[in-house]
N, C-alpha and C. Protein backbone atom coordinates (compact mmCIF):
# COMPACT_ATOMS: atom_id res chain seq x y z
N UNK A 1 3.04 210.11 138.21
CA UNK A 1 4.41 210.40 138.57
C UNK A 1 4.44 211.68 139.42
N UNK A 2 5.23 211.65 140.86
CA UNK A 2 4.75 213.06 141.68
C UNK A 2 5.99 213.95 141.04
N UNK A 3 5.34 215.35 140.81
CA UNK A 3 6.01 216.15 140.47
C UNK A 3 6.24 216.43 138.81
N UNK A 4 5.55 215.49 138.23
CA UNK A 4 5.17 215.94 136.72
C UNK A 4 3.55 217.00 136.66
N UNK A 5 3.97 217.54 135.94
CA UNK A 5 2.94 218.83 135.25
C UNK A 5 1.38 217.94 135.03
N UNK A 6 0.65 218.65 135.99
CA UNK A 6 -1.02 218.09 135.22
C UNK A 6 -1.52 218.39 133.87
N UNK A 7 -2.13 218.13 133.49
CA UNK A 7 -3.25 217.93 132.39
C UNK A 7 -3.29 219.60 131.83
N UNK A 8 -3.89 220.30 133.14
CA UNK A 8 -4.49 221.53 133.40
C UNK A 8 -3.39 222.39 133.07
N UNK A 9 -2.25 222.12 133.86
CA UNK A 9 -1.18 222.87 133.55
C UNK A 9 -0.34 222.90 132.31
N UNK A 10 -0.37 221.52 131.75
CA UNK A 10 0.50 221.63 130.48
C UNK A 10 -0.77 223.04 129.31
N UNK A 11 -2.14 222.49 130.01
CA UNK A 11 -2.88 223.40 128.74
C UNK A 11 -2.80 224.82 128.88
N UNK A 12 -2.63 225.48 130.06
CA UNK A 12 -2.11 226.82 130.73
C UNK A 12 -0.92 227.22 130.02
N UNK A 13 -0.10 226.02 129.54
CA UNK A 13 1.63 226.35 129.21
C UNK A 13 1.64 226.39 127.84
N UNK A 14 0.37 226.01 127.37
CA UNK A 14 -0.01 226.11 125.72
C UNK A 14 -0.36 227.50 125.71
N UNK A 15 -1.41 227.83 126.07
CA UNK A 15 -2.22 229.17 126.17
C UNK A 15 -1.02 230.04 126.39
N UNK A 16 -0.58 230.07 127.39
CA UNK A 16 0.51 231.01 127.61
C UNK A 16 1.69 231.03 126.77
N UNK A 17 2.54 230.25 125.68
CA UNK A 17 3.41 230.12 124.93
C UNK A 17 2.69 230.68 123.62
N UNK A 18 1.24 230.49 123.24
CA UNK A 18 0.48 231.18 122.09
C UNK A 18 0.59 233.00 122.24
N UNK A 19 0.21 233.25 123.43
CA UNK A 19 0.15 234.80 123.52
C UNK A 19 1.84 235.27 123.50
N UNK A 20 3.01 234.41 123.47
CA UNK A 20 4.09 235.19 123.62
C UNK A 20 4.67 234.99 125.01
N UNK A 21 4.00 233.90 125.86
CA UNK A 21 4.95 234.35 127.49
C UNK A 21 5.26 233.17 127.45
N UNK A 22 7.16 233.06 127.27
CA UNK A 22 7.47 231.55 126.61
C UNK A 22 8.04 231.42 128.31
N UNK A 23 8.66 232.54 128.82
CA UNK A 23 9.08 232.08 130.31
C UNK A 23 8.17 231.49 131.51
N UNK A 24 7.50 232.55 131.28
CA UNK A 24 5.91 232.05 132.20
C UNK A 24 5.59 230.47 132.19
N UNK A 25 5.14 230.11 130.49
CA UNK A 25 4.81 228.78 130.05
C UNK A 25 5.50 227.90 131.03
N UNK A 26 6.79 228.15 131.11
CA UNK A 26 8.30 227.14 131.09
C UNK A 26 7.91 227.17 133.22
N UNK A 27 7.24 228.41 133.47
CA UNK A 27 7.40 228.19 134.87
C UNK A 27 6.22 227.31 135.01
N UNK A 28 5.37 227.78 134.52
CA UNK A 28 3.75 227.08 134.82
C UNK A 28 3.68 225.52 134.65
N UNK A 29 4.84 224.75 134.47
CA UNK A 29 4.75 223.85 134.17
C UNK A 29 5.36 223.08 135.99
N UNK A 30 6.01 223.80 136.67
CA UNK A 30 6.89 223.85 137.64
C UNK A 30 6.00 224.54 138.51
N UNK A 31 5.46 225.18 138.41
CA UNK A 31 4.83 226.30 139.91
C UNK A 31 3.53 225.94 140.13
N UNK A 32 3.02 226.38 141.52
CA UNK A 32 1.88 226.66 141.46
C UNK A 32 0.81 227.10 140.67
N UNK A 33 -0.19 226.36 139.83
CA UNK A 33 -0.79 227.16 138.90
C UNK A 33 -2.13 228.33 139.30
N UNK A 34 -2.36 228.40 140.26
CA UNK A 34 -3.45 229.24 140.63
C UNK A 34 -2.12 230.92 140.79
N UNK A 35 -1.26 230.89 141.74
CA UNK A 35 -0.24 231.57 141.34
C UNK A 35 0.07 232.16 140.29
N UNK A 36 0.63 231.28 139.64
CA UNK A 36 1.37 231.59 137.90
C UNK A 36 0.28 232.27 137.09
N UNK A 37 -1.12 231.67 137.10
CA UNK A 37 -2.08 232.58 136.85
C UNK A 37 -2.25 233.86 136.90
N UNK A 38 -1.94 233.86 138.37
CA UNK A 38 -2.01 235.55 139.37
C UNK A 38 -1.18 236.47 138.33
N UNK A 39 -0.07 236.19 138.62
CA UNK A 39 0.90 236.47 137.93
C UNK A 39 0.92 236.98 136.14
N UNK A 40 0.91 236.03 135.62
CA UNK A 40 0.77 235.80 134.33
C UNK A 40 -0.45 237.07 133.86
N UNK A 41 -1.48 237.18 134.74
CA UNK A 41 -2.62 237.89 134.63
C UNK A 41 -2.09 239.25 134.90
N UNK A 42 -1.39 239.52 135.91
CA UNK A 42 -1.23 240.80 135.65
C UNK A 42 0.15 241.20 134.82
N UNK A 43 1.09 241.10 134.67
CA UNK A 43 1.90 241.06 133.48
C UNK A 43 1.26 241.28 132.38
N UNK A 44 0.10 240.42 132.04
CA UNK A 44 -0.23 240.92 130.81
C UNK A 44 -1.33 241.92 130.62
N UNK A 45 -1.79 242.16 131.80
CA UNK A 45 -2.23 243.84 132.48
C UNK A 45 -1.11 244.75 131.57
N UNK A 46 0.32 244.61 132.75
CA UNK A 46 0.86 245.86 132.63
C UNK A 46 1.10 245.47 131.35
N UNK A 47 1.33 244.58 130.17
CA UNK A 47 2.05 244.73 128.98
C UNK A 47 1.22 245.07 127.84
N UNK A 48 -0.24 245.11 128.05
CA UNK A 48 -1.46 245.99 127.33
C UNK A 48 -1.44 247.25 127.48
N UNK A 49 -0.80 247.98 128.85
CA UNK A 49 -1.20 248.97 128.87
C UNK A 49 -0.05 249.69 128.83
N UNK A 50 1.17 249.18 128.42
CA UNK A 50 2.56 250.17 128.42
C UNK A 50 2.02 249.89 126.70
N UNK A 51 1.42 248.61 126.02
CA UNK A 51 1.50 249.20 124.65
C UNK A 51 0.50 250.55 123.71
N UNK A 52 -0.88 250.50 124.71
CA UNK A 52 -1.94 251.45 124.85
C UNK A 52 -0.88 252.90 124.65
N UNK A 53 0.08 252.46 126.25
CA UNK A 53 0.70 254.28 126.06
C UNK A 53 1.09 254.52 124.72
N UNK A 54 1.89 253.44 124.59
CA UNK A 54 2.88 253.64 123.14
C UNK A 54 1.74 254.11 122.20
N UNK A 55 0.87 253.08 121.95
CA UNK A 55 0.33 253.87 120.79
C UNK A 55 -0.30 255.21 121.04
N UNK A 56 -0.85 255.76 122.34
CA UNK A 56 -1.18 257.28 122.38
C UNK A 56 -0.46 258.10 121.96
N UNK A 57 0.94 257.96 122.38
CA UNK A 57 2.15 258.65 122.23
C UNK A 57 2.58 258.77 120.43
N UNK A 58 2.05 258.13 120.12
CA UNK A 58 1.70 257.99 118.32
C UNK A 58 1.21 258.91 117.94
N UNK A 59 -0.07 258.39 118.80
CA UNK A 59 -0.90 258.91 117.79
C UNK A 59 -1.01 261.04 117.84
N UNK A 60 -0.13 261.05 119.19
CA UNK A 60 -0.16 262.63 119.54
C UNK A 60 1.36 263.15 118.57
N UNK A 61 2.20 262.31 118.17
CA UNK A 61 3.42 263.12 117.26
C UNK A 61 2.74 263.32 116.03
């Protein structure tokens, strides 16, 4: 059927709904997946490392 989600992608939209990125999932099913990847990959860059700060910021009060 053109324009239904591959194989590859529904398992990307698993992976990605397990870690918490329920929007991402919901796009990756719809977008480009080499993209959404891109994407998805760094997001969860920056969202490791704003929680890293947080906990420094802990651990220094």
């Amino acid at each position: 059927m053109p324009g239904s989600p591959t194989t590859k992608q529904c398992e990307i939209a698993r992976l990605l709904r397990a870690v918490g990125m329920h929007r991402e999932a919901e796009q990756a099913l719809r977008t480009d997946l080499r993209a959404r990847l891109r994407r998805a990959r760094r997001r969860l860059r920056v969202r490791l490392i704003r929680s890293s700060r947080r906990l420094r910021r802990r651990v220094r009060v």
